[in-house]
N, C-alpha and C. Protein backbone atom coordinates (compact mmCIF):
# COMPACT_ATOMS: atom_id res chain seq x y z
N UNK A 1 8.27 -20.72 31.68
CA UNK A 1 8.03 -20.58 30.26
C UNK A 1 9.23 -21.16 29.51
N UNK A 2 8.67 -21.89 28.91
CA UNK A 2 10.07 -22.52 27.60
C UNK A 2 10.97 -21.48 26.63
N UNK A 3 11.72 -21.98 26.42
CA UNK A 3 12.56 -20.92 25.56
C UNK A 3 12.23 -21.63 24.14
N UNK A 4 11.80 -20.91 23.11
CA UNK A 4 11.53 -21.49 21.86
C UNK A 4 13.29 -21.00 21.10
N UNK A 5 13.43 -21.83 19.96
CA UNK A 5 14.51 -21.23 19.42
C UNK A 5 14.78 -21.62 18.31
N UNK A 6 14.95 -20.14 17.62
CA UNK A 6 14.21 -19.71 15.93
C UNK A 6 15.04 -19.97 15.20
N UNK A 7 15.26 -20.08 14.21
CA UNK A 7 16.41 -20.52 12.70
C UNK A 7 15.59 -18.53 11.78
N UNK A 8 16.41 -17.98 11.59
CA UNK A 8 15.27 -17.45 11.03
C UNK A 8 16.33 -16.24 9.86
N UNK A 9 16.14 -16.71 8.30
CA UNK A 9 16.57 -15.51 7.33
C UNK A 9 16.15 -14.76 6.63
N UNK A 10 15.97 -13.38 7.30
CA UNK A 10 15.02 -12.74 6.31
C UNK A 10 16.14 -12.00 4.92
N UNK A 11 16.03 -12.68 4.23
CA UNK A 11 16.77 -12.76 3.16
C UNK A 11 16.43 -11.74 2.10
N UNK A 12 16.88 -11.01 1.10
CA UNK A 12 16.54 -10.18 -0.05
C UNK A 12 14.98 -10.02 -0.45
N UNK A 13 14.64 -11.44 -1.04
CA UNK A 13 13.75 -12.27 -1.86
C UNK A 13 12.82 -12.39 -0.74
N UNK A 14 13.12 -13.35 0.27
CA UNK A 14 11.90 -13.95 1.18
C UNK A 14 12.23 -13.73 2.76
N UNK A 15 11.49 -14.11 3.94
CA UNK A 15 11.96 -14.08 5.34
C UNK A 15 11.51 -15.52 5.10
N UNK A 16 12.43 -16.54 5.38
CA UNK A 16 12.30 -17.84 6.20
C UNK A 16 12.67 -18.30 7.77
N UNK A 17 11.71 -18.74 7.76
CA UNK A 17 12.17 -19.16 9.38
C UNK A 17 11.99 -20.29 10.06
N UNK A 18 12.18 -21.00 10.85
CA UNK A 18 11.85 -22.59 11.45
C UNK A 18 11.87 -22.73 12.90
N UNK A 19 11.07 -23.07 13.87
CA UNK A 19 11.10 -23.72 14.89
C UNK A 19 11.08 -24.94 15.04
N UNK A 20 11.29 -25.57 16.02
CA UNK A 20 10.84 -27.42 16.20
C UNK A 20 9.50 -27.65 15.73
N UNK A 21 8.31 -26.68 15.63
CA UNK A 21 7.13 -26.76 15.59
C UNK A 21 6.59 -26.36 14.13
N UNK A 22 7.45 -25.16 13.71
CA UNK A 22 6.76 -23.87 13.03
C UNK A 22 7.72 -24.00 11.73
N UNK A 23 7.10 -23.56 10.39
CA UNK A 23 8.07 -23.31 9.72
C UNK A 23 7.40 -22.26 8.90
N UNK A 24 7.86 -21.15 8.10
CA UNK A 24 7.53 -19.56 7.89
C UNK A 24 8.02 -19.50 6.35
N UNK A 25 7.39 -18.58 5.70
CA UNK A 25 8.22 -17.91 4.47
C UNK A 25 6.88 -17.14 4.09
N UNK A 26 7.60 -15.83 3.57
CA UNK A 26 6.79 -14.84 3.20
C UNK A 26 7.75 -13.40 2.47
N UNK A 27 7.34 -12.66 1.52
CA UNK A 27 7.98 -11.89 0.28
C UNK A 27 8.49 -10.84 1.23
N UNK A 28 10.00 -11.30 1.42
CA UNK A 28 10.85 -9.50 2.38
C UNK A 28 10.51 -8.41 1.56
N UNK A 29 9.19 -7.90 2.50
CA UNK A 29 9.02 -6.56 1.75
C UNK A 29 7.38 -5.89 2.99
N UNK A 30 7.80 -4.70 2.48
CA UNK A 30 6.54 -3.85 3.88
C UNK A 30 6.25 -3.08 2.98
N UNK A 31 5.48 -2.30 3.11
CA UNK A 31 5.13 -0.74 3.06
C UNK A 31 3.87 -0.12 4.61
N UNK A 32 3.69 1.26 3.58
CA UNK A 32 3.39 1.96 5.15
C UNK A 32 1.62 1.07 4.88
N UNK A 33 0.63 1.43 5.92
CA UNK A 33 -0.55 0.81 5.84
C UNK A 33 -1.42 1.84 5.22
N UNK A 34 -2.52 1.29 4.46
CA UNK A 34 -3.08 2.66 3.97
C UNK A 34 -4.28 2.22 4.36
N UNK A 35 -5.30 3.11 3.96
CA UNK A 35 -7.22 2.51 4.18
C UNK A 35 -7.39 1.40 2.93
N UNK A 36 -7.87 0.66 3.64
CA UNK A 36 -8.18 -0.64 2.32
C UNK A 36 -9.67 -0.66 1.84
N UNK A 37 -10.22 -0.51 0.77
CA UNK A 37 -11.56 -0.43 0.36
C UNK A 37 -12.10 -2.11 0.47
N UNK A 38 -11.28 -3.01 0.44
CA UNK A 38 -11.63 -3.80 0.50
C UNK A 38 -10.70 -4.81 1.42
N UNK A 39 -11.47 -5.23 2.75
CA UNK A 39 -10.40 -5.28 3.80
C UNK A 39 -10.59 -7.26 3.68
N UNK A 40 -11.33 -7.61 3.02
CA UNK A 40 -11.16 -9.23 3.11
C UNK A 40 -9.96 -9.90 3.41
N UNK A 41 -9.74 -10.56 4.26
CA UNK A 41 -8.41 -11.51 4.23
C UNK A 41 -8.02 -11.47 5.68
N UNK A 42 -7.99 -10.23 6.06
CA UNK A 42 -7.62 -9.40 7.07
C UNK A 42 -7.98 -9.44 8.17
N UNK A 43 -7.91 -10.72 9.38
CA UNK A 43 -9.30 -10.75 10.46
C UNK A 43 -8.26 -10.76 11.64
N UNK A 44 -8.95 -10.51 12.22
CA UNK A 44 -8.41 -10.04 13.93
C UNK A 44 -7.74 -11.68 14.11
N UNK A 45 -6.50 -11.34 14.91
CA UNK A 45 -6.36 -13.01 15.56
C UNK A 45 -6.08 -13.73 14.58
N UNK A 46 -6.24 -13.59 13.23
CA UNK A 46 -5.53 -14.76 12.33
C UNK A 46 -4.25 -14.76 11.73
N UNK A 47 -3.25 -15.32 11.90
CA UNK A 47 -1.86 -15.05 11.49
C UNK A 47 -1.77 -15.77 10.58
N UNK A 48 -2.63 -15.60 9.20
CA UNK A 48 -1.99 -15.75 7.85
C UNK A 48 -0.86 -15.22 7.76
N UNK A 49 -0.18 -15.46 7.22
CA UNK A 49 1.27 -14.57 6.36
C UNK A 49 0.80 -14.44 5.28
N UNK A 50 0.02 -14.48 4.45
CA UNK A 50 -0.76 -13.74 2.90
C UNK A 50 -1.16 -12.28 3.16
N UNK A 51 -1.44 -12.13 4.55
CA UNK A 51 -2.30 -10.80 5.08
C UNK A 51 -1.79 -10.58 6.36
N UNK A 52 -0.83 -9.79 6.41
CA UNK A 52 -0.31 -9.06 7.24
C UNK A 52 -0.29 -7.78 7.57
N UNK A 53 -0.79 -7.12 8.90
CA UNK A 53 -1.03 -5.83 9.30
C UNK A 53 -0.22 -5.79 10.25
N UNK A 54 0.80 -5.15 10.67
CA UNK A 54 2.20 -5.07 11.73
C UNK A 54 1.68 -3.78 12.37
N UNK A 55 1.56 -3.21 13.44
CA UNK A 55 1.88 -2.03 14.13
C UNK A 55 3.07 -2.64 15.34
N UNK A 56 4.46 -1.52 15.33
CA UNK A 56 5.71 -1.29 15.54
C UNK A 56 5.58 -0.27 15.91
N UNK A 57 5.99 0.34 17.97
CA UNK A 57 6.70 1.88 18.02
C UNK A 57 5.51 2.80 17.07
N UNK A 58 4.24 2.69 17.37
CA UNK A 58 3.26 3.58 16.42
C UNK A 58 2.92 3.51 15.22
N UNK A 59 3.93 2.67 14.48
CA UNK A 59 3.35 2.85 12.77
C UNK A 59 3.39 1.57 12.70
N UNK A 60 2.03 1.51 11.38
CA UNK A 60 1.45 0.58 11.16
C UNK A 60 1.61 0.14 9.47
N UNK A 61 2.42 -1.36 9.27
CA UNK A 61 2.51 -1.53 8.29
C UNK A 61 2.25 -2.69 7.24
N UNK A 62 1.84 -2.83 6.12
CA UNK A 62 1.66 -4.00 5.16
C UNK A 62 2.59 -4.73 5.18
N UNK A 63 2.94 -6.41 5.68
CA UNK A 63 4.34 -6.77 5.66
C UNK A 63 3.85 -7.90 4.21
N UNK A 64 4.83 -8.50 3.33
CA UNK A 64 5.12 -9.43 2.58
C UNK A 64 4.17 -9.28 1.45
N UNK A 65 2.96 -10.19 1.03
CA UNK A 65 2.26 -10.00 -0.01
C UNK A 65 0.74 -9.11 0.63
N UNK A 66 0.50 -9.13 1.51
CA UNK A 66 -0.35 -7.46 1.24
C UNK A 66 0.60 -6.52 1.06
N UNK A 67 1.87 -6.34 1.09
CA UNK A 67 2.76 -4.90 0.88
C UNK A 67 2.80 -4.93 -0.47
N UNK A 68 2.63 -6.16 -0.96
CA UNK A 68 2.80 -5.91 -2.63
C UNK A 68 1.73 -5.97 -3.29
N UNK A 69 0.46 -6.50 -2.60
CA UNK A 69 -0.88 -6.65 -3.22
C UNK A 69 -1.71 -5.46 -3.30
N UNK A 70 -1.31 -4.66 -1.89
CA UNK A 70 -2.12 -3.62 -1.76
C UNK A 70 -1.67 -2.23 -0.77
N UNK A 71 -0.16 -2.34 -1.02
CA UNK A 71 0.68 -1.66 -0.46
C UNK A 71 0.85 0.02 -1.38
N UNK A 72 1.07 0.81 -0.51
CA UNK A 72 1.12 2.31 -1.59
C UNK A 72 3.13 2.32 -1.11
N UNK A 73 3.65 2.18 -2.38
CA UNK A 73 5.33 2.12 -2.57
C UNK A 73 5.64 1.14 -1.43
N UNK A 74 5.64 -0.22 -1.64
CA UNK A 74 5.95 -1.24 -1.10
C UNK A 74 8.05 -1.38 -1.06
N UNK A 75 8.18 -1.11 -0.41
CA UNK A 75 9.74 -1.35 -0.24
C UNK A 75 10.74 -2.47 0.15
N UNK A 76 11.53 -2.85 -0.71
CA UNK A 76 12.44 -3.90 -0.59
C UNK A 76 14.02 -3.64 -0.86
N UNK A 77 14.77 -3.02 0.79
CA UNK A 77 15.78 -2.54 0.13
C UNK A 77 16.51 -3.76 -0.05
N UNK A 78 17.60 -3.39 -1.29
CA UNK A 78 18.61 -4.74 -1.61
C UNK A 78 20.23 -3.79 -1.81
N UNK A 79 20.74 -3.18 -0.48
CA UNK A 79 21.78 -3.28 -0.41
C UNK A 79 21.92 -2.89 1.01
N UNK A 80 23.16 -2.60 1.74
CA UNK A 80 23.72 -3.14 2.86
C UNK A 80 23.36 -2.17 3.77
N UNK A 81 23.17 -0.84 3.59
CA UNK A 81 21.85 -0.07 4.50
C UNK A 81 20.59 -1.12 4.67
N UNK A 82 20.37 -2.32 4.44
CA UNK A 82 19.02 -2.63 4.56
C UNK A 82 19.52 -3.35 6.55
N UNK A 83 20.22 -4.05 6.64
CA UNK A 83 20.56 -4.50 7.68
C UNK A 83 20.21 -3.44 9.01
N UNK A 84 20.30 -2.46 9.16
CA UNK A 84 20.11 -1.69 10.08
C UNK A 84 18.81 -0.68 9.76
N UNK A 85 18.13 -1.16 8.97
CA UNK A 85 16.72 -0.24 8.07
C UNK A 85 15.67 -0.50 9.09
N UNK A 86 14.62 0.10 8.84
CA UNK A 86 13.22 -0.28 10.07
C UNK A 86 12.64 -1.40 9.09
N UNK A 87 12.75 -1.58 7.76
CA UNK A 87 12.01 -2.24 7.22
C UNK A 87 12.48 -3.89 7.54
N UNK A 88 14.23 -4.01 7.60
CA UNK A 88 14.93 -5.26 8.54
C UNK A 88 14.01 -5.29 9.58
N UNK A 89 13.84 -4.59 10.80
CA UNK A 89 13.54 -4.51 11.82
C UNK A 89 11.81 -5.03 12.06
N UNK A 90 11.37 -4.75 10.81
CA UNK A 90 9.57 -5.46 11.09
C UNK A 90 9.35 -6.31 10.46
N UNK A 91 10.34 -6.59 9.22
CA UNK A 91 10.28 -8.41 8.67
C UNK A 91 10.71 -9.30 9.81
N UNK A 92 11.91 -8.72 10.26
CA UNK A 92 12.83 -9.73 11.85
C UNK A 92 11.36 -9.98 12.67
N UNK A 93 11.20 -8.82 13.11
CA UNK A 93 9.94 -8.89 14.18
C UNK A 93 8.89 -9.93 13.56
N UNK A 94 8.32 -9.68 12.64
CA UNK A 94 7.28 -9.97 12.76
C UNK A 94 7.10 -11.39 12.05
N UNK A 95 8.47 -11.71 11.81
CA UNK A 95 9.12 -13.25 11.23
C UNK A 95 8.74 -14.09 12.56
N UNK A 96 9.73 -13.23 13.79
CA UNK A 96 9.38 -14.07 14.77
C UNK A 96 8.05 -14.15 15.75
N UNK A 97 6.98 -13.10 15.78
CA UNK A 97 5.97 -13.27 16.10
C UNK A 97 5.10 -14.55 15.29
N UNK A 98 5.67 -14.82 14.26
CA UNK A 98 4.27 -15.74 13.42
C UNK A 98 5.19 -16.93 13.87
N UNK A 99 6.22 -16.75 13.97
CA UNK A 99 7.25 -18.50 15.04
C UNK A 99 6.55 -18.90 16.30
N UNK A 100 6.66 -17.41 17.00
CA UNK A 100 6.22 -17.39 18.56
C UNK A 100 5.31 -18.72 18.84
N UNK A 101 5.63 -19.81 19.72
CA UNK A 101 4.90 -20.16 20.16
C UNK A 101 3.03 -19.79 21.25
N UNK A 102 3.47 -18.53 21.31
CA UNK A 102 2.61 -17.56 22.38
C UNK A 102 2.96 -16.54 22.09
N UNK A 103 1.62 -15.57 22.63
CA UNK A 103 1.88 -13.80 22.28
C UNK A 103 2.62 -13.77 23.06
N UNK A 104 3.33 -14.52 24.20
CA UNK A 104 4.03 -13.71 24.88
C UNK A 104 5.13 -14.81 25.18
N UNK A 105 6.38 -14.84 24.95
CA UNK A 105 7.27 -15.91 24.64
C UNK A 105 8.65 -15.18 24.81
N UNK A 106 9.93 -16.26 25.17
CA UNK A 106 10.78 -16.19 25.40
C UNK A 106 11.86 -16.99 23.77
N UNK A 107 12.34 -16.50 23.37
CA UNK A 107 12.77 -16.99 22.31
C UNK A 107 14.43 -16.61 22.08
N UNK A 108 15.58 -17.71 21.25
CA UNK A 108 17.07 -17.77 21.41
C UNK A 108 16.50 -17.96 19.46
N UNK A 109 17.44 -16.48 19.20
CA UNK A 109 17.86 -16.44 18.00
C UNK A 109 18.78 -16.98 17.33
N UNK A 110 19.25 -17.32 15.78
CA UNK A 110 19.81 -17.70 15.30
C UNK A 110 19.61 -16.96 13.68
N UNK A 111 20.57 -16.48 13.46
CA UNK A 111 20.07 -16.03 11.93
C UNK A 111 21.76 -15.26 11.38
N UNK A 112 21.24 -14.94 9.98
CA UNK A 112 22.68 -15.24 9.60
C UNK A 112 22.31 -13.40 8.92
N UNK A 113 24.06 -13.38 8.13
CA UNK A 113 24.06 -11.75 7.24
C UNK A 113 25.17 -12.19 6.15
N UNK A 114 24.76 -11.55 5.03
CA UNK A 114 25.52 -11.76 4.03
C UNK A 114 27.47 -11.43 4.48
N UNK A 115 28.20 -12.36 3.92
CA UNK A 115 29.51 -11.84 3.96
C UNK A 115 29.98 -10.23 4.18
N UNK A 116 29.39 -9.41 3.34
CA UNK A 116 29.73 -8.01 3.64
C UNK A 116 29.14 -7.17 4.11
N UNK A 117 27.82 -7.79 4.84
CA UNK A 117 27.33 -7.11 5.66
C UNK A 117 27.68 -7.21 7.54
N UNK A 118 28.47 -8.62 7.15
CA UNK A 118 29.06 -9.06 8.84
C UNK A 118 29.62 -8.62 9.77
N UNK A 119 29.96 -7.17 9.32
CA UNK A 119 30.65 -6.22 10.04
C UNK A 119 29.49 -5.22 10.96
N UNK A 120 28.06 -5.74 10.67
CA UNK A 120 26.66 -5.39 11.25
C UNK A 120 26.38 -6.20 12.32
N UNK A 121 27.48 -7.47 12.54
CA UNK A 121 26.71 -8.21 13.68
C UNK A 121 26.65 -7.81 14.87
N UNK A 122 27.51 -6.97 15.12
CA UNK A 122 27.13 -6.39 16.93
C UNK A 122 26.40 -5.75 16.89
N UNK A 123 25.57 -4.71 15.84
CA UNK A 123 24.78 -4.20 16.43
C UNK A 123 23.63 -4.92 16.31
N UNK A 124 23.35 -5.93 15.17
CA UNK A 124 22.05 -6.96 15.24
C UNK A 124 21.98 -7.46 16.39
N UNK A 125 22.97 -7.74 17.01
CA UNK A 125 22.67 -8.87 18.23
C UNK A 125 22.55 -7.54 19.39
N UNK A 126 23.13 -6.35 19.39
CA UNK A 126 22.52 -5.55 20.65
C UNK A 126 20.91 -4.80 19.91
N UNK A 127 20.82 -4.86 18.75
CA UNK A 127 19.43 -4.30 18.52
C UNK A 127 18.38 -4.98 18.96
N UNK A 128 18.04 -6.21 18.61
CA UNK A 128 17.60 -7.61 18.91
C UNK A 128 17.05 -7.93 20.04
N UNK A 129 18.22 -7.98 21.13
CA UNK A 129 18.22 -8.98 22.09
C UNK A 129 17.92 -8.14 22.83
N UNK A 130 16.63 -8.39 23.82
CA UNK A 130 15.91 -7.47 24.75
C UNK A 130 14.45 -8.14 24.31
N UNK A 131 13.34 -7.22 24.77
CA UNK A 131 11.97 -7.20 24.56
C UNK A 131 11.53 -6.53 24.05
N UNK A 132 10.69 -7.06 22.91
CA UNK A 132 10.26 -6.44 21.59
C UNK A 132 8.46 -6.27 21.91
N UNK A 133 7.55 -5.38 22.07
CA UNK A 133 6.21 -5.50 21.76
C UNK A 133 5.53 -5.21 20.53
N UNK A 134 4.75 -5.88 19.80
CA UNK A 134 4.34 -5.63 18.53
C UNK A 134 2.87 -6.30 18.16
N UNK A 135 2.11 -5.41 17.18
CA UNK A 135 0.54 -6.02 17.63
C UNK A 135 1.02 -6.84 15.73
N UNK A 136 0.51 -7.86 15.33
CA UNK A 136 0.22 -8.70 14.25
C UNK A 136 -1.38 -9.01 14.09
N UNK A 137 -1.99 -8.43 13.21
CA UNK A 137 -3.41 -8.96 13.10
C UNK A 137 -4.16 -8.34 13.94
N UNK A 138 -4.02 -7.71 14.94
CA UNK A 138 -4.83 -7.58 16.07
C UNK A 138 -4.27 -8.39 17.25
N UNK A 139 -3.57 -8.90 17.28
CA UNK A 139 -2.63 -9.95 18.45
C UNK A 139 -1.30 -8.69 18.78
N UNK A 140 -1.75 -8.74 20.15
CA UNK A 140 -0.08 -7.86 21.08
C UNK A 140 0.64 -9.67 20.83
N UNK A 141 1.88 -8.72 20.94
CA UNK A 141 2.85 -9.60 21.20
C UNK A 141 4.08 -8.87 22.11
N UNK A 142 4.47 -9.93 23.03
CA UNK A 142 5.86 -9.49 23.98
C UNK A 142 6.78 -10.31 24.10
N UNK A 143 7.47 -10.07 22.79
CA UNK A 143 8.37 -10.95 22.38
C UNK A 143 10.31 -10.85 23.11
N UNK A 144 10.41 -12.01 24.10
CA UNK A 144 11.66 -11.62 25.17
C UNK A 144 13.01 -12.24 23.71
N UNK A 145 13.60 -11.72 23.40
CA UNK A 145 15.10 -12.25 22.65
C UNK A 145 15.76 -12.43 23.96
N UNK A 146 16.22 -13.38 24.53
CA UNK A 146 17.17 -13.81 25.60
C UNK A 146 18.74 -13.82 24.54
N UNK A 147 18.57 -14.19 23.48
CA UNK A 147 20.01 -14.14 22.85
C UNK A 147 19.57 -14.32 21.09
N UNK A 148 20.67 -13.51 20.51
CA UNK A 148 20.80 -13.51 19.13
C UNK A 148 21.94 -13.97 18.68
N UNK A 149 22.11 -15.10 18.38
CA UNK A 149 23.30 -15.09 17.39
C UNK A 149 23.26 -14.84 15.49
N UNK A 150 24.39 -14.24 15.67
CA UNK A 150 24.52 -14.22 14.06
C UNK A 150 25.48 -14.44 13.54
N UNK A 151 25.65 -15.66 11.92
CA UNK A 151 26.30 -16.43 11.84
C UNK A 151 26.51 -16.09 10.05
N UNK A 152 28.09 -16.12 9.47
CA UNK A 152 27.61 -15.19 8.35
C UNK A 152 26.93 -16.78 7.32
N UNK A 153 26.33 -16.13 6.44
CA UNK A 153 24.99 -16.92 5.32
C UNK A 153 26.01 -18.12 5.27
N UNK A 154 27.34 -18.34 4.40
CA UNK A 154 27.32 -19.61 3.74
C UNK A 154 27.86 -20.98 4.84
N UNK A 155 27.49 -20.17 6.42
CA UNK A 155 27.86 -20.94 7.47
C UNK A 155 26.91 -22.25 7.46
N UNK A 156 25.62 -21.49 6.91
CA UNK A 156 24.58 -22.25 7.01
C UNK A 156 23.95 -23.26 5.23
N UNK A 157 24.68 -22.89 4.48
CA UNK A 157 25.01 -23.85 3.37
C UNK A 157 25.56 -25.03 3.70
N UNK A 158 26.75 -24.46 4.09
CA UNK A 158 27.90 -26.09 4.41
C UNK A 158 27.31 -26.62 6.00
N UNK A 159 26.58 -26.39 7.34
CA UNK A 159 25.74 -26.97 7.74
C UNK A 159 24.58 -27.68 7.23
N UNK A 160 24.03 -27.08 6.10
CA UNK A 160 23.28 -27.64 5.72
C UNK A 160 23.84 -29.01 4.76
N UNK A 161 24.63 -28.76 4.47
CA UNK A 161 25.47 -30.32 3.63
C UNK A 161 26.05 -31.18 4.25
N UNK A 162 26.51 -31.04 5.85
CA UNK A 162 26.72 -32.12 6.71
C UNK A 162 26.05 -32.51 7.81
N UNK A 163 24.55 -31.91 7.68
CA UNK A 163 23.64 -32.92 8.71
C UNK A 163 22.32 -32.64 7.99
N UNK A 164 22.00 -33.70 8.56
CA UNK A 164 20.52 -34.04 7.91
C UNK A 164 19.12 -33.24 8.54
N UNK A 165 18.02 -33.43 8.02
CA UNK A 165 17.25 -32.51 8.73
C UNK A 165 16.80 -32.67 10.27
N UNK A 166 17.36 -33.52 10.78
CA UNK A 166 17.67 -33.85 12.28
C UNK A 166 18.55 -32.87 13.03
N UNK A 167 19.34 -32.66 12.37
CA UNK A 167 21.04 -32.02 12.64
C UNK A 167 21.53 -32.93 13.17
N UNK A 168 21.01 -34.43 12.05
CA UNK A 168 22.70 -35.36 12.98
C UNK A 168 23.32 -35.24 11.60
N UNK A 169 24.93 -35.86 12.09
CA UNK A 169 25.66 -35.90 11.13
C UNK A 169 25.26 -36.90 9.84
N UNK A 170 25.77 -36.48 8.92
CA UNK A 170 25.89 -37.41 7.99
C UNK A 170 27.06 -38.10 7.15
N UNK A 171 26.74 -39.20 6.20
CA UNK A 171 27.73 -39.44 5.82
C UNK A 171 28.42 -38.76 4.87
N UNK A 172 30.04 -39.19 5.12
CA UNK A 172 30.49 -38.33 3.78
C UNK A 172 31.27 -39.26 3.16
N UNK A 173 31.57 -39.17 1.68
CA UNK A 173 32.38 -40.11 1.21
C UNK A 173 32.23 -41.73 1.78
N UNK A 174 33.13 -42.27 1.65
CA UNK A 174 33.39 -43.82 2.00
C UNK A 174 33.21 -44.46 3.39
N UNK A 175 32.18 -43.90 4.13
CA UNK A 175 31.71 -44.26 5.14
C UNK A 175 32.48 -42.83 6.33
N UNK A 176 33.05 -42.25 5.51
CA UNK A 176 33.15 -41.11 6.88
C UNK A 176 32.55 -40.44 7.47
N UNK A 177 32.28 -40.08 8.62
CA UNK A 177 31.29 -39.35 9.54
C UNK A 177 31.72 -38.46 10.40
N UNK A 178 31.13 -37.16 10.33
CA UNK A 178 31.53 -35.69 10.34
C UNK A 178 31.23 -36.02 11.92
N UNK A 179 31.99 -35.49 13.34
CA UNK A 179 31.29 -35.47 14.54
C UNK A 179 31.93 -34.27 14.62
C-alpha cells in the first residue's frame, strides 16, 4: 500500500488540505448530529464536504456546512484550548478521510499551529500518529498516520513565497535561486 501524504490546515475559518491528487476546504466547525426532517444531500458513500455526517469513538457529528446549516449549537472554538478539543480532533480526522486515497490508507502528515499554540506540538504529533477508525457518510475508514509533522503556520507562508506550486525553487531578485 502507498503512503499518501497530506498538506493539511484546519485553520479557525476553514480546514484546507492537499494531496498530489486531492485538494479539500470546508467551514472549521461541527456540532453534535441531531434527527434531520429533511435528510436530502446526505447519501451513503458520497463524500461531499457540503454534507457531512462523522461518527468518532460513538458520537456522531455535523462537520463544516451541515454543522452550520442544520446543526443544533454548531461550535467553532477560536482560542488555544481548541488545539487539543474533540472538535480539532474530527475536523483533523475527517479532513483526512475526504484526502484518503482509500477507506483504508496509510498516510504522512504535515500540518502546521499557530505561533502560540506551538508549545501543543508533541502532543499533536503523539495524538495523531497511530490508527484512527472513523465512519464519513456511511464509509468506515482505517486511517494508519505513520508520521505527523508539525510545522509552526508562517513556516508555510515564506515556503510558500520561495517555490512554486511544484515545490521547485524559484526565482528571487536578479536571477537568484533559493536551493
Amino acid at each position: 500500500m502507498k503512503t499518501t501524504i497530506v498538506a493539511l490546515d484546519c485553520g479557525f475559518g476553514f480546514c484546507k488540505g492537499v494531496t498530489e491528487n486531492r485538494e479539500l476546504i470546508f467551514p472549521s466547525i461541527i456540532s453534535a448530529a441531531v434527527q434531520r426532517t429533511f435528510g436530502e444531500g446526505v447519501k451513503d458513500g458520497i463524500l461531499d464536504p457540503k454534507n457531512l455526517i462523522v461518527t468518532y469513538q460513538d458520537e456522531t457529528f455535523f462537520v463544516g456546512e451541515l454543522a452550520l446549516n442544520q446543526g443544533h449549537y454548531p461550535r467553532a472554538t477560536l482560542d488555544k484550548s481548541r488545539t487539543r478539543s474533540r472538535e480539532m480532533e474530527i475536523l483533523f480526522l475527517t479532513s483526512l478521510a475526504l484526502l484518503s486515497p482509500a477507506p483504508v490508507a496509510t498516510l504522512k502528515v504535515v500540518t502546521g499551529l499557530p505561533v502560540t499554540d506551538f508549545g501543543d506540538r508533541e502532543w499533536v504529533v503523539e495524538h495523531f500518529t497511530g490508527t484512527h477508525e472513523l465512519t464519513v457518510n456511511g464509509v468506515p475508514f482505517k486511517l494508519t498516520l505513520a508520521s505527523v509533522a508539525v510545522i509552526p503556520q508562517p513556516y508555510g507562508s515564506y515556503m510558500n513565497a520561495l517555490l512554486d506550486e511544484r515545490g521547485a525553487d524559484v526565482k528571487i531578485g536578479r536571477g537568484m535561486v533559493l536551493s
